[in-house]
C-alpha atoms as a PDB file:
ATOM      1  CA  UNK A   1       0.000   0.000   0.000  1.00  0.00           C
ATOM      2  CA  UNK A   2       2.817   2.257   1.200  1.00  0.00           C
ATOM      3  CA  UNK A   3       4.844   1.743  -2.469  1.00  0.00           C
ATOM      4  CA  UNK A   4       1.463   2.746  -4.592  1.00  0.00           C
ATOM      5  CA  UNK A   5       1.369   6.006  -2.407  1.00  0.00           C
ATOM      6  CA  UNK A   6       4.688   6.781  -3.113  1.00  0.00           C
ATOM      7  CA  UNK A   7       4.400   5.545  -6.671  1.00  0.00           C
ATOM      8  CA  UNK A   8       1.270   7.690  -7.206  1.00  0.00           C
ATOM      9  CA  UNK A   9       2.586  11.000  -5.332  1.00  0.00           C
ATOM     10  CA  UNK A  10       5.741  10.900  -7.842  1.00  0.00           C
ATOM     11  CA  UNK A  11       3.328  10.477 -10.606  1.00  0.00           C
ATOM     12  CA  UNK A  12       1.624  13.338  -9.213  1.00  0.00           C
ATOM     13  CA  UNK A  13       4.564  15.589  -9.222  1.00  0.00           C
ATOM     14  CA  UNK A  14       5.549  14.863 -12.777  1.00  0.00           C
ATOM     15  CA  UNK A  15       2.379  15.367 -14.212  1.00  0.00           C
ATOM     16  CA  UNK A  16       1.454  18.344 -12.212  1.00  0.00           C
ATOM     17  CA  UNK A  17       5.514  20.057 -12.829  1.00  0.00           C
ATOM     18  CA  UNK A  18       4.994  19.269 -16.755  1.00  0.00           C
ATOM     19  CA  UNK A  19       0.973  20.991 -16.733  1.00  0.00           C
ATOM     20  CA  UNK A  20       3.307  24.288 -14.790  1.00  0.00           C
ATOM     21  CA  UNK A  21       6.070  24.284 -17.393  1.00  0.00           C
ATOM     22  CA  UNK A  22       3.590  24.084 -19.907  1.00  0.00           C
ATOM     23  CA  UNK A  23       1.512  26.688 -19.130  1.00  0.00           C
ATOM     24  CA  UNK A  24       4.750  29.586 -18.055  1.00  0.00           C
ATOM     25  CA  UNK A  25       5.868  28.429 -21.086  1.00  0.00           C
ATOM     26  CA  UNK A  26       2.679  29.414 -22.907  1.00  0.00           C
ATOM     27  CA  UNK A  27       2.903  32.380 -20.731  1.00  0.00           C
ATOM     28  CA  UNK A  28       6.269  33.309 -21.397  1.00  0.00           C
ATOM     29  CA  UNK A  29       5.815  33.323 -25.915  1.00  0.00           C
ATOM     30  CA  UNK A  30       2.267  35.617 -25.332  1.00  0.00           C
ATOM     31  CA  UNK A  31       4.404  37.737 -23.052  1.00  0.00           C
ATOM     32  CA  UNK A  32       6.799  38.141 -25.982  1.00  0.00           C
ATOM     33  CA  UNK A  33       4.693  38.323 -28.873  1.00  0.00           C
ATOM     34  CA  UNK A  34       3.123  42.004 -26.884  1.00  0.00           C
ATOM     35  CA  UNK A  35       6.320  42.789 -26.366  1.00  0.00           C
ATOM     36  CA  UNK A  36       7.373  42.923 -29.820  1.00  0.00           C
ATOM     37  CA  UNK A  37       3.742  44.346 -30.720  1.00  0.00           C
ATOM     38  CA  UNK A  38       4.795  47.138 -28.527  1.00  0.00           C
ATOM     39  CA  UNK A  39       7.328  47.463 -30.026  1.00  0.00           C
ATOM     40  CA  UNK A  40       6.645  47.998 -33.762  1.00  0.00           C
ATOM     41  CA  UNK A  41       4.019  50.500 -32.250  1.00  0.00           C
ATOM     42  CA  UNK A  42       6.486  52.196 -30.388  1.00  0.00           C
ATOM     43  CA  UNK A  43       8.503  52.755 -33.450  1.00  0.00           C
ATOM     44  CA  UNK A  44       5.511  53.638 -35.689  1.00  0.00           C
ATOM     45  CA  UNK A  45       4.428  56.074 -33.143  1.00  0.00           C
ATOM     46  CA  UNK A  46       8.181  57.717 -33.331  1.00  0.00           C
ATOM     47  CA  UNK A  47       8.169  57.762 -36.840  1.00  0.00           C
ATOM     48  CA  UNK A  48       4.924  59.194 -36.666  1.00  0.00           C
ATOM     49  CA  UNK A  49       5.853  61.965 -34.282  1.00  0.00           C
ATOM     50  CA  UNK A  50       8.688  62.690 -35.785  1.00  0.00           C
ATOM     51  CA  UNK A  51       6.690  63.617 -39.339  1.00  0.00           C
ATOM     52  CA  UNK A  52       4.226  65.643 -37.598  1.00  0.00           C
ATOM     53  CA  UNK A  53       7.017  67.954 -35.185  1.00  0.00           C
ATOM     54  CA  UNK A  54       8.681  68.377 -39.069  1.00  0.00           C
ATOM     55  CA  UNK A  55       5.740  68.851 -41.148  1.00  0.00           C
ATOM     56  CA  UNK A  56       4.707  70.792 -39.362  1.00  0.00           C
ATOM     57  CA  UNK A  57       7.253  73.534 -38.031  1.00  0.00           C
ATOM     58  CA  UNK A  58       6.496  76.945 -38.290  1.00  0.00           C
ATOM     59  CA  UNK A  59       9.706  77.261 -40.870  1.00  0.00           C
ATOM     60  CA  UNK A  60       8.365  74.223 -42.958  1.00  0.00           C
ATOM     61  CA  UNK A  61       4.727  76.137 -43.130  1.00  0.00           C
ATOM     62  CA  UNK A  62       6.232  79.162 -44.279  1.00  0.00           C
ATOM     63  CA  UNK A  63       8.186  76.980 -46.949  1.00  0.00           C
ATOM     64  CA  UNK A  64       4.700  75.154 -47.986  1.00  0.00           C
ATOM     65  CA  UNK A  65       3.064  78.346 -48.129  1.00  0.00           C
ATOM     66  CA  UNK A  66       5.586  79.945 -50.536  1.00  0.00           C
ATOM     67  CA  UNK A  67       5.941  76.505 -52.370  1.00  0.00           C
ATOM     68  CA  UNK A  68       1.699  75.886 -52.681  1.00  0.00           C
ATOM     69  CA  UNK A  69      -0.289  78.911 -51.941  1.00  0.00           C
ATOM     70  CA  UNK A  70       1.983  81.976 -52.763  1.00  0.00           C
ATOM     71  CA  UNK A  71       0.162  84.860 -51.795  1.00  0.00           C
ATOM     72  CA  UNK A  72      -3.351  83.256 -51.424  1.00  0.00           C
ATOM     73  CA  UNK A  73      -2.586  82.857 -47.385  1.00  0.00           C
ATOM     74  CA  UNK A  74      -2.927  86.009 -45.362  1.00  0.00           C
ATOM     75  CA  UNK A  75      -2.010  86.354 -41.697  1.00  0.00           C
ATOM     76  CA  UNK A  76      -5.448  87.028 -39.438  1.00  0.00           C
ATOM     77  CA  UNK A  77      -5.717  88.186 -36.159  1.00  0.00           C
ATOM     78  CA  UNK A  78      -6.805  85.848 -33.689  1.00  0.00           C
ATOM     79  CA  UNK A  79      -9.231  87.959 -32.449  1.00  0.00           C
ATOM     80  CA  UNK A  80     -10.971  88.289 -35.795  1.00  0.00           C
ATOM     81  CA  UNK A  81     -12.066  84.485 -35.687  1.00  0.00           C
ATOM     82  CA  UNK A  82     -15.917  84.159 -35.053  1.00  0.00           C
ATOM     83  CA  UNK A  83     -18.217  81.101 -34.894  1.00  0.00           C
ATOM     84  CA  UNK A  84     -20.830  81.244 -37.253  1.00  0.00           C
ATOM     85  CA  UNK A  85     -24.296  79.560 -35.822  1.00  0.00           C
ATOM     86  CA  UNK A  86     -26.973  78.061 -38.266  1.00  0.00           C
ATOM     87  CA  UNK A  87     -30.803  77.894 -36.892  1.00  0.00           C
ATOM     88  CA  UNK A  88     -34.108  77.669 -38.578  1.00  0.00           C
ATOM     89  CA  UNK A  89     -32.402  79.743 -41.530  1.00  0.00           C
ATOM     90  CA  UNK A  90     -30.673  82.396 -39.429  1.00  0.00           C
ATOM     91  CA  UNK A  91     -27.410  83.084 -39.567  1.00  0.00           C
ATOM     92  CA  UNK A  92     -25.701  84.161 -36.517  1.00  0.00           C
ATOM     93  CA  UNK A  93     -22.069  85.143 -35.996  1.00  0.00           C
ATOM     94  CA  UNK A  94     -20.707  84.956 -32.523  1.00  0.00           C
ATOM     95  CA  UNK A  95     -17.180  85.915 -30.668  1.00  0.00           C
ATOM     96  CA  UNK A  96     -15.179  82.668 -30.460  1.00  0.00           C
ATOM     97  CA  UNK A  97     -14.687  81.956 -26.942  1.00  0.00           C
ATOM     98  CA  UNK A  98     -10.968  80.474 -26.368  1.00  0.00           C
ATOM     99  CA  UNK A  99     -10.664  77.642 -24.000  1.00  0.00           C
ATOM    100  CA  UNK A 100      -8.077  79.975 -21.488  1.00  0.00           C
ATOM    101  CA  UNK A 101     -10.112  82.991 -21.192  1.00  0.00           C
END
């Protein structure tokens, strides 16, 4: 009786060391396959920020400007902007309100 017991426990402990392997090992290529996810998005999101802060520089606006709209662009003051409102056929033009007044 005493050998089955002992038989059965190291069964027990196989099996049951194999089913934890298993699984941290299925653990372990998930773990890596977000990792490198994150990482292409990482570098996507660098490329990405890295053509916005160019395009869109106040020198490379001036240069687009020149290059594409030559003199149709003219410099407004920012108080001049208005919000136009559209009701029942009525149009209404309104003071833009800026978020840090």
């Amino acid at each position: 009786m005493s050998k089955i017991l002992v038989i059965s426990l190291i069964f027990f402990l196989i099996l049951s060391t194999a089913i934890v392997k298993n699984s941290t090992k299925r653990m372990d290529d998930e773990i890596f396959i977000f990792k490198e996810s994150i990482r292409s998005l990482k570098k996507d999101l660098e490329t990405t920020k890295l053509e916005h802060d160019y395009l869109s520089s106040a020198e490379k606006l001036l240069e687009f400007q020149n290059l594409y709209f030559d003199k149709k662009l003219v410099k407004k003051d920012i108080q001049e902007i208005g919000k136009i409102n559209i009701k029942l056929n009525k149009i209404n033009i309104n003071q833009f309100s800026f978020i840090n007044e």
